[in-house]
N, C-alpha and C. Protein backbone atom coordinates (compact mmCIF):
# COMPACT_ATOMS: atom_id res chain seq x y z
N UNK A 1 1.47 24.05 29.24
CA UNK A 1 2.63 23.37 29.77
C UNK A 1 2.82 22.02 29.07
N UNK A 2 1.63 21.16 29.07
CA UNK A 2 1.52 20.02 28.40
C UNK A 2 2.58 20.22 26.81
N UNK A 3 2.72 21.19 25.29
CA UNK A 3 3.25 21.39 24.81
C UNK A 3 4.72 22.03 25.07
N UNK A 4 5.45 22.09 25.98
CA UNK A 4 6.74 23.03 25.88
C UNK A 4 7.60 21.84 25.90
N UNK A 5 7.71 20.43 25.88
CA UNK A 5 8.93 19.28 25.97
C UNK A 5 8.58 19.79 24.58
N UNK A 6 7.38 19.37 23.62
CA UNK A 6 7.68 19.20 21.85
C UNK A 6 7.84 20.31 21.88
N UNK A 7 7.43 21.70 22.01
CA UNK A 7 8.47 22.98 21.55
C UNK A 7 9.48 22.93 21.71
N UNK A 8 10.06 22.53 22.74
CA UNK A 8 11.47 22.47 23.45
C UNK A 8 11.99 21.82 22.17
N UNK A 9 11.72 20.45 22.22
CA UNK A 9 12.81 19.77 20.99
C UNK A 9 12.49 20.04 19.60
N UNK A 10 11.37 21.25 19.53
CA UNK A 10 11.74 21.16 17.85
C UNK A 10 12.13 22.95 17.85
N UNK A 11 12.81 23.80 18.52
CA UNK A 11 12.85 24.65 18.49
C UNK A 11 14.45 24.84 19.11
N UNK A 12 14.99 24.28 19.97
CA UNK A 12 15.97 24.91 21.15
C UNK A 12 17.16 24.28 19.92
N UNK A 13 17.89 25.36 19.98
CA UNK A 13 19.64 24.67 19.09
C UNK A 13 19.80 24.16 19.56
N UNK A 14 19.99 23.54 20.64
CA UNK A 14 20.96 23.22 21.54
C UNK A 14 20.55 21.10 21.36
N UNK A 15 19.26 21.12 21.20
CA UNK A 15 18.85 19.88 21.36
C UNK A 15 19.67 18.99 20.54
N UNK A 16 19.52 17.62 20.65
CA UNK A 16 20.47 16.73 19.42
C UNK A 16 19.82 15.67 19.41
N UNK A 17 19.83 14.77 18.22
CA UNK A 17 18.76 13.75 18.12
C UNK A 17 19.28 12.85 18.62
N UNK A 18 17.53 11.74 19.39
CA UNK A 18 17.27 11.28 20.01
C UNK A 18 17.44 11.62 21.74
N UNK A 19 17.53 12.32 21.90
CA UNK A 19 17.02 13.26 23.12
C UNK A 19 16.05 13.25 23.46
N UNK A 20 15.29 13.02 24.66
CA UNK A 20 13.75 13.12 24.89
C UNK A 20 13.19 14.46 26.14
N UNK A 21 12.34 15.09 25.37
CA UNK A 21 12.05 15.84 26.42
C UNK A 21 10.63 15.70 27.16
N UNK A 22 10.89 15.73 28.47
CA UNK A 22 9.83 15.50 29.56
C UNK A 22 9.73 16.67 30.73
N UNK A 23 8.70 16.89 31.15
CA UNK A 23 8.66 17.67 32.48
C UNK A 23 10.09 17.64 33.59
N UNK A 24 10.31 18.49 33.94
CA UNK A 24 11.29 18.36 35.35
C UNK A 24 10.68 18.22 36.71
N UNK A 25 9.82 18.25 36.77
CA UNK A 25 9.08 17.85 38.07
C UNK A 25 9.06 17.23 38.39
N UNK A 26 8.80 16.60 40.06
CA UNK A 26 8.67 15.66 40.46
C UNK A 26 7.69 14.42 40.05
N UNK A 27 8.59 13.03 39.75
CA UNK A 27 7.59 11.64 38.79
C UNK A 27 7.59 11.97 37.76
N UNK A 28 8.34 13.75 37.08
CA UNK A 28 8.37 13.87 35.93
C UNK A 28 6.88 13.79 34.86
N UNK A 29 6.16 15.14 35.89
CA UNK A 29 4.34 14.86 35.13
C UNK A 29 4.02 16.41 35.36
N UNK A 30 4.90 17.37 35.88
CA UNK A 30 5.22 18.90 35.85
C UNK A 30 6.13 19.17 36.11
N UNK A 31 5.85 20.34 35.32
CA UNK A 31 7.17 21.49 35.28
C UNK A 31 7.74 21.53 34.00
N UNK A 32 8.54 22.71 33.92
CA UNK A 32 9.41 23.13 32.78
C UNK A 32 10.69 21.68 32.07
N UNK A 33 10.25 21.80 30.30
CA UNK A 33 10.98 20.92 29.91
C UNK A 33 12.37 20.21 30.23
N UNK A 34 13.29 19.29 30.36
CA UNK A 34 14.51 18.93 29.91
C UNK A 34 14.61 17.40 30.04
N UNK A 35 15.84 17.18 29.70
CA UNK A 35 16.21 15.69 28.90
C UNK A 35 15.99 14.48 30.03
N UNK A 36 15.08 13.69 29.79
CA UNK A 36 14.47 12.80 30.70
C UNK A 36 14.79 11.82 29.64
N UNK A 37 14.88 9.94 30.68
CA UNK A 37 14.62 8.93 29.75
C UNK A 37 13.22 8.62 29.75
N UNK A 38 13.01 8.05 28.00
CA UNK A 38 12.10 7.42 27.59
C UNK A 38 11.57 6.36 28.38
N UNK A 39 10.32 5.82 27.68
CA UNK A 39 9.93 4.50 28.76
C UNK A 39 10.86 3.23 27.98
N UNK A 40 10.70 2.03 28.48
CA UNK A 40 11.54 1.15 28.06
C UNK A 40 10.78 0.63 26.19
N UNK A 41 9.68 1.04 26.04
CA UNK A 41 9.25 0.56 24.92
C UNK A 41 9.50 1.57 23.69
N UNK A 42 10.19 2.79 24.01
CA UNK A 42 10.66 3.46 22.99
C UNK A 42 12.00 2.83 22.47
N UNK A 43 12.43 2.06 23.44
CA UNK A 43 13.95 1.31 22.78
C UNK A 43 13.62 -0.16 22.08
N UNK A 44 12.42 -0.14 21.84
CA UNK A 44 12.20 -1.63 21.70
C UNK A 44 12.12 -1.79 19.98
N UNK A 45 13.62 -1.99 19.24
CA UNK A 45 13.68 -1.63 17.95
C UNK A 45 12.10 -2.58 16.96
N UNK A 46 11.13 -3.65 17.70
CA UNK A 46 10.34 -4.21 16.79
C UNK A 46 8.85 -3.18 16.75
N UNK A 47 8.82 -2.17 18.33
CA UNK A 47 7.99 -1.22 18.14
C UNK A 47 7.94 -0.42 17.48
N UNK A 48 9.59 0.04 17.08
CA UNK A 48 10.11 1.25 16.10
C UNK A 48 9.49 0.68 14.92
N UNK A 49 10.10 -0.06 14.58
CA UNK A 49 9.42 -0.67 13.24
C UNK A 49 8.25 -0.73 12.69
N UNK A 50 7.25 -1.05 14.17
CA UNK A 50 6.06 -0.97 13.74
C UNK A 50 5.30 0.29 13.58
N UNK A 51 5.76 0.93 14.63
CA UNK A 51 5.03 2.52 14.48
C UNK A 51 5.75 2.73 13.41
N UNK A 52 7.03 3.02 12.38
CA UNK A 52 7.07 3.36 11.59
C UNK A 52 5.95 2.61 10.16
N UNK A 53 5.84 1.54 10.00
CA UNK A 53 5.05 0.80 8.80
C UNK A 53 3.40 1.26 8.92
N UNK A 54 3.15 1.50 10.48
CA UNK A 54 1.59 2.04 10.32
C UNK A 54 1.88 3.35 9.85
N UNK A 55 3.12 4.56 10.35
CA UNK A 55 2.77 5.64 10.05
C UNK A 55 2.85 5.91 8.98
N UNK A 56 3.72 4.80 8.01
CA UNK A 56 3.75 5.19 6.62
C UNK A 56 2.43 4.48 5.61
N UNK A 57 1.69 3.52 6.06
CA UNK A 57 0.89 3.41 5.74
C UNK A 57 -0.15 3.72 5.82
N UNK A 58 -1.03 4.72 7.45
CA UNK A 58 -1.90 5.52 7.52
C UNK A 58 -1.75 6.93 6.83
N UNK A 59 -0.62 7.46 6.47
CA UNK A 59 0.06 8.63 5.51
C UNK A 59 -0.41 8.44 4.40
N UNK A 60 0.33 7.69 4.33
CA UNK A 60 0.83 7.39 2.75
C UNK A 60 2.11 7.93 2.82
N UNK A 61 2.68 8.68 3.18
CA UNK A 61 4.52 8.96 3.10
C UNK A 61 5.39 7.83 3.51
N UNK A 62 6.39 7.91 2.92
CA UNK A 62 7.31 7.16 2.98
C UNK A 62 8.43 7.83 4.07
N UNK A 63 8.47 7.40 4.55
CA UNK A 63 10.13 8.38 5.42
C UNK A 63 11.42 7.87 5.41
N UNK A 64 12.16 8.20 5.00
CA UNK A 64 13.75 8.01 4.46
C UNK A 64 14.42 7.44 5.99
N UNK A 65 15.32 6.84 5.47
CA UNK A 65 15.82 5.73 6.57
C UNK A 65 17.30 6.69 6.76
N UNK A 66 17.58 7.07 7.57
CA UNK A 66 18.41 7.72 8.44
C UNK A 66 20.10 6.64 7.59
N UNK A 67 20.96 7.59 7.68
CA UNK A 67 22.03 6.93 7.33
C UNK A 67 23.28 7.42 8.49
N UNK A 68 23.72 6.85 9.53
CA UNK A 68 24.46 8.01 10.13
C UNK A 68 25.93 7.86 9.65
N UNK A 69 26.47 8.78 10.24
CA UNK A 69 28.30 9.04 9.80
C UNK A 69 29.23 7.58 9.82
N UNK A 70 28.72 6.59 10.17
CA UNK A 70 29.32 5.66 10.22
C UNK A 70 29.09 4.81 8.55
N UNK A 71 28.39 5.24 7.93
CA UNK A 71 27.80 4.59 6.78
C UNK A 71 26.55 3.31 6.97
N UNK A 72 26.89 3.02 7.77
CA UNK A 72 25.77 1.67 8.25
C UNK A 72 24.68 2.11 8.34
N UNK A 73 23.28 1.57 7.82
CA UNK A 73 21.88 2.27 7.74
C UNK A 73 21.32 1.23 8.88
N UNK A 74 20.35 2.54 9.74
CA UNK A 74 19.86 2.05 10.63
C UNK A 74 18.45 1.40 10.21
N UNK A 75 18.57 0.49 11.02
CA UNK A 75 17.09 -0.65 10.74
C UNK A 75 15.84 -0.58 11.39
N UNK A 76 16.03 0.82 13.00
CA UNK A 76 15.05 1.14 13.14
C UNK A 76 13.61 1.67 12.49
C-alpha cells in the first residue's frame, strides 16, 4: 500500500504535473491513492533549490530546468 500514491503518479494518464499523491484515508496515512496537498515545505521554492543542487551533486546528473508554455524558465 505504502507504494500505490508513486505508482499512481507515475503510471495513471490521467495525472498532471505537480499533483501529489497521498493515501485517502483518514489523517491521510491509509488507504487507496488520490490528489492530496503537500506539506507546506514542498512549496518552499529555497528547499526546491536545495534538494535539487544536492540531488545533482550526490548524482552527478544534471536535470534540465523545466521551461513552461509561457516561455519564462522556472527557478525552482
Amino acid at each position: 500500500m505504502g507504494a500505490l500514491p508513486t505508482l499512481r503518479a507515475a503510471t495513471d494518464s490521467a495525472v498532471l504535473g505537480g499533483h501529489y499523491y497521498g493515501p485517502a484515508g483518514r489523517f491521510e496515512i491509509m488507504g487507496h491513492p488520490r490528489p492530496v496537498t503537500s506539506c507546506p515545505e514542498s512549496y518552499d521554492v529555497a528547499v526546491q533549490r536545495r534538494l535539487r543542487a544536492v540531488s545533482e551533486d550526490l548524482t552527478g546528473v544534471t536535470f534540465p530546468v523545466a521551461v513552461p508554455a509561457s516561455g519564462a524558465a522556472v527557478t525552482a
